[in-house]
C-alpha atoms as a PDB file:
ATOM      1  CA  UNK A   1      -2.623  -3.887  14.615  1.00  0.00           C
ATOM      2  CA  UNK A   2       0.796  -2.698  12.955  1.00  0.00           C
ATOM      3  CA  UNK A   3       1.076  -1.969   9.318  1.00  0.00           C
ATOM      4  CA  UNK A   4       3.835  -4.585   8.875  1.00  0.00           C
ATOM      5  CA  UNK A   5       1.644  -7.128  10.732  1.00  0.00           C
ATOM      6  CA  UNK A   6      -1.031  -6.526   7.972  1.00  0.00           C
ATOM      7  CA  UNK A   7       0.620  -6.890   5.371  1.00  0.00           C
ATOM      8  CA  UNK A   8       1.923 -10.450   5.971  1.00  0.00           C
ATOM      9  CA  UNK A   9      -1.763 -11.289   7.491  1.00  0.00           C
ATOM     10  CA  UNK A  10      -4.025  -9.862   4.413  1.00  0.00           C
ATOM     11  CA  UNK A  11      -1.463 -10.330   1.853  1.00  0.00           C
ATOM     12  CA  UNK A  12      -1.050 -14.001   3.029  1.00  0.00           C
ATOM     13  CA  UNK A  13      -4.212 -15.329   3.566  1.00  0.00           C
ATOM     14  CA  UNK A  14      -5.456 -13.397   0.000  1.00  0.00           C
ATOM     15  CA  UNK A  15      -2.867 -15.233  -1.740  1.00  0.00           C
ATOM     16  CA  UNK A  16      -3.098 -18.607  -0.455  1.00  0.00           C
ATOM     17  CA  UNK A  17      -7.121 -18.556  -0.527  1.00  0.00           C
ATOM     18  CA  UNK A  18      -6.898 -17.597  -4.090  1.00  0.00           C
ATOM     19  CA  UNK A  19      -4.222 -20.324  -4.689  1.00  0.00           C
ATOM     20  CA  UNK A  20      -6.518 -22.922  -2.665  1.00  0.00           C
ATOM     21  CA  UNK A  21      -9.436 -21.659  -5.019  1.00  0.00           C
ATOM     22  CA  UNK A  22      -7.322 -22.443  -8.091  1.00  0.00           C
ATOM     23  CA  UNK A  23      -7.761 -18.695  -9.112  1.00  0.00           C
ATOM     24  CA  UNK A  24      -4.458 -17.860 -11.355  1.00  0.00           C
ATOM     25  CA  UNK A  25      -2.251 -15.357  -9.330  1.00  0.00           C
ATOM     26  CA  UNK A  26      -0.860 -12.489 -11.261  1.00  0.00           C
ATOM     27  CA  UNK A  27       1.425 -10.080 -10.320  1.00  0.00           C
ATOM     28  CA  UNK A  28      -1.175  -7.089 -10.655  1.00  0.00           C
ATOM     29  CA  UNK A  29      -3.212  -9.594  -8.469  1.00  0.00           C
ATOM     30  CA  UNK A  30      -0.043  -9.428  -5.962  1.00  0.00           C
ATOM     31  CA  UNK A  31       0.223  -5.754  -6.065  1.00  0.00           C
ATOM     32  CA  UNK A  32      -3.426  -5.021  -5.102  1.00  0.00           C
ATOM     33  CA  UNK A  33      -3.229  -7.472  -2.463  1.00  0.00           C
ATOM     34  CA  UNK A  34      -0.358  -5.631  -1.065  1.00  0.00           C
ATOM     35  CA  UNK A  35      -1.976  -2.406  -1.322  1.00  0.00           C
ATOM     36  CA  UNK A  36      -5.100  -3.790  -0.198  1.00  0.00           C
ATOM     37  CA  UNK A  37      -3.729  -4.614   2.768  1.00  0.00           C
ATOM     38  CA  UNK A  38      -2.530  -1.246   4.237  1.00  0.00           C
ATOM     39  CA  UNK A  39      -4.893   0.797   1.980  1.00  0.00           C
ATOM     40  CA  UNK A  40      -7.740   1.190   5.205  1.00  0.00           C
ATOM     41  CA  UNK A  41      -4.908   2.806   7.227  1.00  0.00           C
ATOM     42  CA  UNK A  42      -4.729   5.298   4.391  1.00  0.00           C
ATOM     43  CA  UNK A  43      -6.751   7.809   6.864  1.00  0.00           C
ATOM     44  CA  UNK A  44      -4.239   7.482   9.849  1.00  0.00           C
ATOM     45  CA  UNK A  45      -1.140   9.758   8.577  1.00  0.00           C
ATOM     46  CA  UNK A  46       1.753   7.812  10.411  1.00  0.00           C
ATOM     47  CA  UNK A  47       0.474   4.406   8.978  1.00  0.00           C
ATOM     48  CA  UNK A  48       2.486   2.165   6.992  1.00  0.00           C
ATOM     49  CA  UNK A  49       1.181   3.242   3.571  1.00  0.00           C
ATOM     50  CA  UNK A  50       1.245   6.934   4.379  1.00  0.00           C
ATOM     51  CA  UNK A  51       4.580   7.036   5.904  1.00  0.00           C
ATOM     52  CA  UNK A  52       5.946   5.198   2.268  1.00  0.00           C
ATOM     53  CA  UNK A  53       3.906   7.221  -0.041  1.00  0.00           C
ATOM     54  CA  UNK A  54       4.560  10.919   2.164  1.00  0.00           C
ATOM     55  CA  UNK A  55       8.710   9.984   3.569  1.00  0.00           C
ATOM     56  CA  UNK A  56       9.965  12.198   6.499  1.00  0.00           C
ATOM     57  CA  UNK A  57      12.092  13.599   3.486  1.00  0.00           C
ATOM     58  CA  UNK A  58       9.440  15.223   1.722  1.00  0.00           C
ATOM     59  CA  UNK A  59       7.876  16.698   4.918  1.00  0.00           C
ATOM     60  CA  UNK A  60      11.250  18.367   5.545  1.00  0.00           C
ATOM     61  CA  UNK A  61      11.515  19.306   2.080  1.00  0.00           C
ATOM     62  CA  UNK A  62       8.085  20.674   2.344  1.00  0.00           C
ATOM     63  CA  UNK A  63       8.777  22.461   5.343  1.00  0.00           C
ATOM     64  CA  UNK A  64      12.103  23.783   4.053  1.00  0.00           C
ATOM     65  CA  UNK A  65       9.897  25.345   1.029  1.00  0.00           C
ATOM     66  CA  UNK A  66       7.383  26.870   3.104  1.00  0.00           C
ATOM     67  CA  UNK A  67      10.336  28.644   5.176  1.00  0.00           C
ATOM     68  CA  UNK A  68      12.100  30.312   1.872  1.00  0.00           C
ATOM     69  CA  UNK A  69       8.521  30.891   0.639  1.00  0.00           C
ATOM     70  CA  UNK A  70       7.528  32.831   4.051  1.00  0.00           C
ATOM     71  CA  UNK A  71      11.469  34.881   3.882  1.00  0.00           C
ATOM     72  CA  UNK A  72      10.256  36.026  -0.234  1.00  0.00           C
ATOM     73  CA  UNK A  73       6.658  37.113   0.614  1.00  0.00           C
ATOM     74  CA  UNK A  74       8.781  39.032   3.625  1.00  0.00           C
ATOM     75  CA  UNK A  75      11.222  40.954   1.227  1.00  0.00           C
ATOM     76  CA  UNK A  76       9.406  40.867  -1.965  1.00  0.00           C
ATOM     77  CA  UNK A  77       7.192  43.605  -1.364  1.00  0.00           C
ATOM     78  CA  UNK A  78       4.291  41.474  -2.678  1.00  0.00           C
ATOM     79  CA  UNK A  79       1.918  43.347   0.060  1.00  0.00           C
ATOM     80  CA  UNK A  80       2.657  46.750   1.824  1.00  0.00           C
ATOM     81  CA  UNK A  81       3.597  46.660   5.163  1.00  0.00           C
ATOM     82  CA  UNK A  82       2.307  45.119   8.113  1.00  0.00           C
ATOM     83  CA  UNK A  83       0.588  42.558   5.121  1.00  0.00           C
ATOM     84  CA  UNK A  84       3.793  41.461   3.870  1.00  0.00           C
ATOM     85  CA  UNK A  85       4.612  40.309   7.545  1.00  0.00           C
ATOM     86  CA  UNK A  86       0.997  38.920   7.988  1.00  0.00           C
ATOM     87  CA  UNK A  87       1.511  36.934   4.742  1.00  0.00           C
ATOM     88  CA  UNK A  88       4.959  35.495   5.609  1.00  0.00           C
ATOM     89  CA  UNK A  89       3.789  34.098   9.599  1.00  0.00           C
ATOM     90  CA  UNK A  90       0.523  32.485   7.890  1.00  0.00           C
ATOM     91  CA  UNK A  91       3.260  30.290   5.371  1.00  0.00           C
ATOM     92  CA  UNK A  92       5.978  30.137   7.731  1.00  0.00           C
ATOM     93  CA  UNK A  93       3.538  28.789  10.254  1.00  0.00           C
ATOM     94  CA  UNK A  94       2.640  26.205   8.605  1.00  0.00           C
ATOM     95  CA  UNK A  95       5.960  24.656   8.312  1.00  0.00           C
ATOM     96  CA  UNK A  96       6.114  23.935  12.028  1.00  0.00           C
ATOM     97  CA  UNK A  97       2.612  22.164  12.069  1.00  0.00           C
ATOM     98  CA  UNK A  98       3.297  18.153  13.243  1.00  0.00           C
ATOM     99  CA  UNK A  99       3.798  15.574  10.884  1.00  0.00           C
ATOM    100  CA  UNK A 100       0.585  14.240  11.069  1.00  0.00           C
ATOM    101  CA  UNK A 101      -1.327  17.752  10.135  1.00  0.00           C
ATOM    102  CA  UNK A 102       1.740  18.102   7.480  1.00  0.00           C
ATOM    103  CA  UNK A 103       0.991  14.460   5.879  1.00  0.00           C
ATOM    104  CA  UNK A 104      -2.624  15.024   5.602  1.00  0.00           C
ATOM    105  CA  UNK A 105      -1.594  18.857   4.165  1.00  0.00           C
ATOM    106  CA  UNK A 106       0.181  16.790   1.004  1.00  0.00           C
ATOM    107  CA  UNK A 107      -2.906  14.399   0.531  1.00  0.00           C
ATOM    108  CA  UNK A 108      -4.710  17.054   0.213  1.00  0.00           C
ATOM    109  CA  UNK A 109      -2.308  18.788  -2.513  1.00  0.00           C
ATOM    110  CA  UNK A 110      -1.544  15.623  -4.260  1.00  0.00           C
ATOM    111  CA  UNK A 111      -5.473  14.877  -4.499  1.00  0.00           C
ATOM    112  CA  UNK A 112      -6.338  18.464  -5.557  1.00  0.00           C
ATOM    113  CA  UNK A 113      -3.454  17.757  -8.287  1.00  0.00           C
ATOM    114  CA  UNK A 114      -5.353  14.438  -9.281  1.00  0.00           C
ATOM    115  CA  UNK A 115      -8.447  16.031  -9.067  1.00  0.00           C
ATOM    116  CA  UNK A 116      -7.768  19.214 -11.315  1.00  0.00           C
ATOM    117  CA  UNK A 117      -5.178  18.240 -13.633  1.00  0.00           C
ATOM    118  CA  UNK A 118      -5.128  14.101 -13.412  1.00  0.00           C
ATOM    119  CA  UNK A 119      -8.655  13.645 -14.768  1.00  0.00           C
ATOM    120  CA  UNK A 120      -7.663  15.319 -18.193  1.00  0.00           C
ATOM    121  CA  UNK A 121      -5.418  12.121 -18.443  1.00  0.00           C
ATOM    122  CA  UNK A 122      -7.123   9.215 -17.295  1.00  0.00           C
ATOM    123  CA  UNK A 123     -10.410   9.969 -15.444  1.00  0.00           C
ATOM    124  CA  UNK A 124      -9.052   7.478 -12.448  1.00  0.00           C
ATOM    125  CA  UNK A 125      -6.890  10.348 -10.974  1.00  0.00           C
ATOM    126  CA  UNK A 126      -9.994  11.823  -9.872  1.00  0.00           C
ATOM    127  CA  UNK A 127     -11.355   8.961  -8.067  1.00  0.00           C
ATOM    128  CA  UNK A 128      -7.520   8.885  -6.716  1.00  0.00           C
ATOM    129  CA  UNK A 129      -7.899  11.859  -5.347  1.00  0.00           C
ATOM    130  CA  UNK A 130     -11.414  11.953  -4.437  1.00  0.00           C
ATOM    131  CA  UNK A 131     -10.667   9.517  -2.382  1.00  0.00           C
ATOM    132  CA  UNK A 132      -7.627  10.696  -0.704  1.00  0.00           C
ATOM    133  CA  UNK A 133      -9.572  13.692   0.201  1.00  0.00           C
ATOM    134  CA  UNK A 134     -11.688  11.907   2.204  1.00  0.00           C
ATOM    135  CA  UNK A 135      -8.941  10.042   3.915  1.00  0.00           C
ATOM    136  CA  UNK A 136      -7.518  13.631   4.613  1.00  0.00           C
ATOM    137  CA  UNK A 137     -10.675  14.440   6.045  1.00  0.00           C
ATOM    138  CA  UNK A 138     -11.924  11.189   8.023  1.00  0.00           C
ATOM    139  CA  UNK A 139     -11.263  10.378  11.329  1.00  0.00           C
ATOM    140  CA  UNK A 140      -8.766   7.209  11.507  1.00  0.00           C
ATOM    141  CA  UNK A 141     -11.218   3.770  11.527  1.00  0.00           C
ATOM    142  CA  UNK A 142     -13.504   5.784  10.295  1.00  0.00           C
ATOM    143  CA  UNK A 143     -15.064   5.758   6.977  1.00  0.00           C
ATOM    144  CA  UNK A 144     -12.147   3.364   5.213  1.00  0.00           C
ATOM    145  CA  UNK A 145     -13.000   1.116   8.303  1.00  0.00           C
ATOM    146  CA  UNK A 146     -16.780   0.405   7.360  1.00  0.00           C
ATOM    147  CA  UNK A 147     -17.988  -1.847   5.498  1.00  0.00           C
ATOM    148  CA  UNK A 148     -18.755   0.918   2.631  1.00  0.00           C
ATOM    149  CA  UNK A 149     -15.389   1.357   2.663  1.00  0.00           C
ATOM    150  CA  UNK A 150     -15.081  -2.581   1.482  1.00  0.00           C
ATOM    151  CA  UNK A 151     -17.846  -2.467  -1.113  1.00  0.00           C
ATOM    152  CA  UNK A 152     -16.071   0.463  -2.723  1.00  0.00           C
ATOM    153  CA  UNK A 153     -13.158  -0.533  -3.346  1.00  0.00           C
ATOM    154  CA  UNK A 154     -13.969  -3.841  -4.214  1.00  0.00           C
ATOM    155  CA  UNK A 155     -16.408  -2.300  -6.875  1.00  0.00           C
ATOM    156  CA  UNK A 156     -13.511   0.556  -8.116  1.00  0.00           C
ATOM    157  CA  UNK A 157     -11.657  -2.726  -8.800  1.00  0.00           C
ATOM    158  CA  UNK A 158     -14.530  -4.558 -10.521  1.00  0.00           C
ATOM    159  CA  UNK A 159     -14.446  -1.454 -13.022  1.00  0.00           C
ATOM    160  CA  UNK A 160     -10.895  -0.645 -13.291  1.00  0.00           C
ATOM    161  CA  UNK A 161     -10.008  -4.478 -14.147  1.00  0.00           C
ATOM    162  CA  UNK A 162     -12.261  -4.655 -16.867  1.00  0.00           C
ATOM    163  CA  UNK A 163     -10.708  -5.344 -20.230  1.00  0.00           C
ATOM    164  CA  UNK A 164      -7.286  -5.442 -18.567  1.00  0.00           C
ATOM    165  CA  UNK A 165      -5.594  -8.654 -19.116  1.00  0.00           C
ATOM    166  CA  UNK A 166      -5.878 -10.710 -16.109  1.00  0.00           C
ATOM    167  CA  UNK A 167      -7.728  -7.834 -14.485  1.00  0.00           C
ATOM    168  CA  UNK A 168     -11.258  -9.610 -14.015  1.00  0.00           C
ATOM    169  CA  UNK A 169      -9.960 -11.262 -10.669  1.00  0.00           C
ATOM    170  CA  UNK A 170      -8.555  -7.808  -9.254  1.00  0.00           C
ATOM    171  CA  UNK A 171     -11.328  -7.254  -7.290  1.00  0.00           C
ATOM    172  CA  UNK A 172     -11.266 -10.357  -5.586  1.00  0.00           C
ATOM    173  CA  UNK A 173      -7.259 -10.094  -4.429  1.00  0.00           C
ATOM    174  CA  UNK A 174      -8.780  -6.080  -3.236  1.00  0.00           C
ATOM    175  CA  UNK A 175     -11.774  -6.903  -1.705  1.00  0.00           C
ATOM    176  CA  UNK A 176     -10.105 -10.298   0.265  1.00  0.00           C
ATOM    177  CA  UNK A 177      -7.252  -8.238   1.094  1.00  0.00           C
ATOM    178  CA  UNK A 178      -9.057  -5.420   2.401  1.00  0.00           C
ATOM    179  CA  UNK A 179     -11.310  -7.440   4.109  1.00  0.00           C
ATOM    180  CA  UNK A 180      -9.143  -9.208   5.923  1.00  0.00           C
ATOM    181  CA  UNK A 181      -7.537  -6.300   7.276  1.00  0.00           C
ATOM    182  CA  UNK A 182     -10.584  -5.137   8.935  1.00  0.00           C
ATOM    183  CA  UNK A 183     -11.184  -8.009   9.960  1.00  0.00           C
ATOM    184  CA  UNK A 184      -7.652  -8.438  12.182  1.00  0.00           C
ATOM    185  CA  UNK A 185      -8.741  -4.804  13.144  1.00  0.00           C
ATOM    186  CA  UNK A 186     -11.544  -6.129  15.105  1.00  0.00           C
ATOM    187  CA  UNK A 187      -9.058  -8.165  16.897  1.00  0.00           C
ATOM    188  CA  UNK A 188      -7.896  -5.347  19.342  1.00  0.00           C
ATOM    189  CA  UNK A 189      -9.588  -3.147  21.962  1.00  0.00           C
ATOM    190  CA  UNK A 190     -11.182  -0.680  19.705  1.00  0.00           C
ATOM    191  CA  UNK A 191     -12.641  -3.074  17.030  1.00  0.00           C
ATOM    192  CA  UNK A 192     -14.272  -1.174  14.142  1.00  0.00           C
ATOM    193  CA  UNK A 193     -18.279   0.350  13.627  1.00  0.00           C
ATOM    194  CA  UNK A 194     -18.932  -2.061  10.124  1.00  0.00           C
ATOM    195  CA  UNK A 195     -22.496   0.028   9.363  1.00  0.00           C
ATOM    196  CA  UNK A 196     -22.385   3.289  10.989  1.00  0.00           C
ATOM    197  CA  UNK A 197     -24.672   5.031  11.580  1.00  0.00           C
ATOM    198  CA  UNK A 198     -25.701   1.847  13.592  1.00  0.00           C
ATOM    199  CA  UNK A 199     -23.536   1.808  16.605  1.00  0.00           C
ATOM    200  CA  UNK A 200     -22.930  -1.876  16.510  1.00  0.00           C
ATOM    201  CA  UNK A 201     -18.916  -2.700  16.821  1.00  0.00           C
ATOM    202  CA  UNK A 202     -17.522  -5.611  15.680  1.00  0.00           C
ATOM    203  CA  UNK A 203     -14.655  -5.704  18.648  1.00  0.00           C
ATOM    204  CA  UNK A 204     -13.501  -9.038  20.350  1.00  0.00           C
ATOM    205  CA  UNK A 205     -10.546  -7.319  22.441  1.00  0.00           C
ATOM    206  CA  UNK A 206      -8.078 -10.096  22.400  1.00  0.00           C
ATOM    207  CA  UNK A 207      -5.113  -7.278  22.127  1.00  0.00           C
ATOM    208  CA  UNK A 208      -4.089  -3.264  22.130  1.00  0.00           C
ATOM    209  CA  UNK A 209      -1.715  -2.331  19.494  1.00  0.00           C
ATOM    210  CA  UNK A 210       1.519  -2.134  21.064  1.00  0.00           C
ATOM    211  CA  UNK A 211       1.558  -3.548  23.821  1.00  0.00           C
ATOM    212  CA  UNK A 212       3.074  -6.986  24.840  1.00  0.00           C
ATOM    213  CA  UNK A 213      -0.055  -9.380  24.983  1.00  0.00           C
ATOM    214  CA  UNK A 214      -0.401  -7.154  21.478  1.00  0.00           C
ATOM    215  CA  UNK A 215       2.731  -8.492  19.915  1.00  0.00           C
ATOM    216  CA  UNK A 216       2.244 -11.924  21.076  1.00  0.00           C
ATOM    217  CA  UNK A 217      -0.618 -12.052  19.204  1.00  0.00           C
ATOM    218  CA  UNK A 218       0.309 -10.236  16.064  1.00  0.00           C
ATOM    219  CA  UNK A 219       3.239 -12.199  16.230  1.00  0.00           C
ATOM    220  CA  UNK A 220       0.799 -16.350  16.330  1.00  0.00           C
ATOM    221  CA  UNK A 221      -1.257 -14.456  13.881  1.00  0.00           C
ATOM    222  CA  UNK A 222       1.543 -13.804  11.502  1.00  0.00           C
ATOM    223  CA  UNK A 223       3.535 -16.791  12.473  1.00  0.00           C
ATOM    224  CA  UNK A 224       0.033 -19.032  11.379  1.00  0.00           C
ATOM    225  CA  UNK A 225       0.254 -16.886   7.964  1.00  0.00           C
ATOM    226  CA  UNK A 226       3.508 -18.036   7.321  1.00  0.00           C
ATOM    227  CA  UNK A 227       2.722 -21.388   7.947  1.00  0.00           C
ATOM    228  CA  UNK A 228      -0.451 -21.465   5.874  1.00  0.00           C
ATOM    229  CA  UNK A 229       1.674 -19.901   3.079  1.00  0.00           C
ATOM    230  CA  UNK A 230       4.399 -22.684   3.182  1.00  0.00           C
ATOM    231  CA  UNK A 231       1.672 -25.142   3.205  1.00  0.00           C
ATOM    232  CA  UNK A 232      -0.145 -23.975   0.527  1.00  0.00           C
ATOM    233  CA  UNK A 233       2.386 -23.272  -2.030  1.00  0.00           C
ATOM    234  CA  UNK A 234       5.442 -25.711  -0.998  1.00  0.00           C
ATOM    235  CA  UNK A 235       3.863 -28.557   0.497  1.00  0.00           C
ATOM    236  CA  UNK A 236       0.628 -29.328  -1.017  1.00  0.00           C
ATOM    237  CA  UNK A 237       1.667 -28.598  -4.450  1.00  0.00           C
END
């Protein structure tokens, strides 16, 4: 299903659940429901979430870098000769990699940043970017696609919301949210594996992502969203 579809669908659904509940809605409730919602996609690098957080900009900025840096190492006579060449085709090299390997290439940075110098500020950074190495790393519907996936974010939200104000209900927004999104995964053709290693696959194949019986259906399931939305918080109130 397509990052824009869940968005409306989890982000939706959360928030007019919650309201049905009479749960309070804040707006850090909001934003984790948004994020929620495109945060299992985080391991596929031309998702939703990854294309706003990595921008074709900074890949070509990236690449740009990598260029210049490959030129120096060439004329600086960092390394005698052939090593200087040697050195400037391994970083030059790398700037023609595709997007996808050069997206997962800045996860990787940005989490070793988190990782090495975050932590000294608030030890969340490295959870932030222990866990954006292992979106690097994962196979897409993989790991952030299970069901361990769920319980740990819904738990990182349990901790992080304690002793915020209005933060005790975080984890509910997250875990609906990212729940739900799995859930409208195992809508399509490849489904999802809940509890690997069991091989079990929660897949009812009512669509393929992109394709036109695909849009139809994103399109009643987002269409019913909107509706339940409208009902929820403009006609029942």
């Amino acid at each position: 299903m397509m990052g824009k579809s869940h968005l409306v669908i989890s982000t939706g659904v959360t928030l007019s659940a919650m309201q049905l509940a009479g749960i309070h809605i804040t707006v850090p409730a909001v934003a984790v429901a948004v994020l929620s919602s495109l945060l299992p996609d985080i391991d596929e690098p031309n998702s939703l979430l990854v294309r706003k957080a990595v921008p074709a900009m900074l890949l070509r900025t990236l690449q740009l870098a990598l260029i210049a840096a490959a030129i120096f190492l060439y004329f600086a006579d960092i390394a005698p000769y052939p090593w200087n060449i040697v050195q400037a085709l391994l970083v030059g090299s790398v700037a023609f990699l595709p997007g996808r390997r050069l997206r997962k290439l800045v996860m990787l940075l940005i989490a070793v940043g988190l990782i090495a110098f975050g932590s000294a500020y608030d030890p969340w950074n490295a959870i932030a970017g222990s866990i954006l190495v292992i979106a690097a790393v994962v196979p897409h519907r993989g790991l952030t696609h299970t069901l361990y996936g769920l319980a740990g974010w819904t738990a990182l939200l349990y901790m992080a919301g304690k002793g915020m104000e209005g933060g005790e209900l975080l984890w509910v927004a997250g875990g609906l949210s990212y729940g739900l999104h799995l859930l409208a995964d195992s809508l399509t053709q490849r489904g999802i594996t809940p509890l690997p290693p069991l091989p079990f696959k929660l897949r009812l194949k009512l669509m393929s992502t992109g394709t036109k019986k695909g849009g139809a259906v994103e399109g009643t399931c987002v269409a019913l969203t909107l509706a339940l939305v409208v009902f929820v918080f403009m006609i029942s109130r």
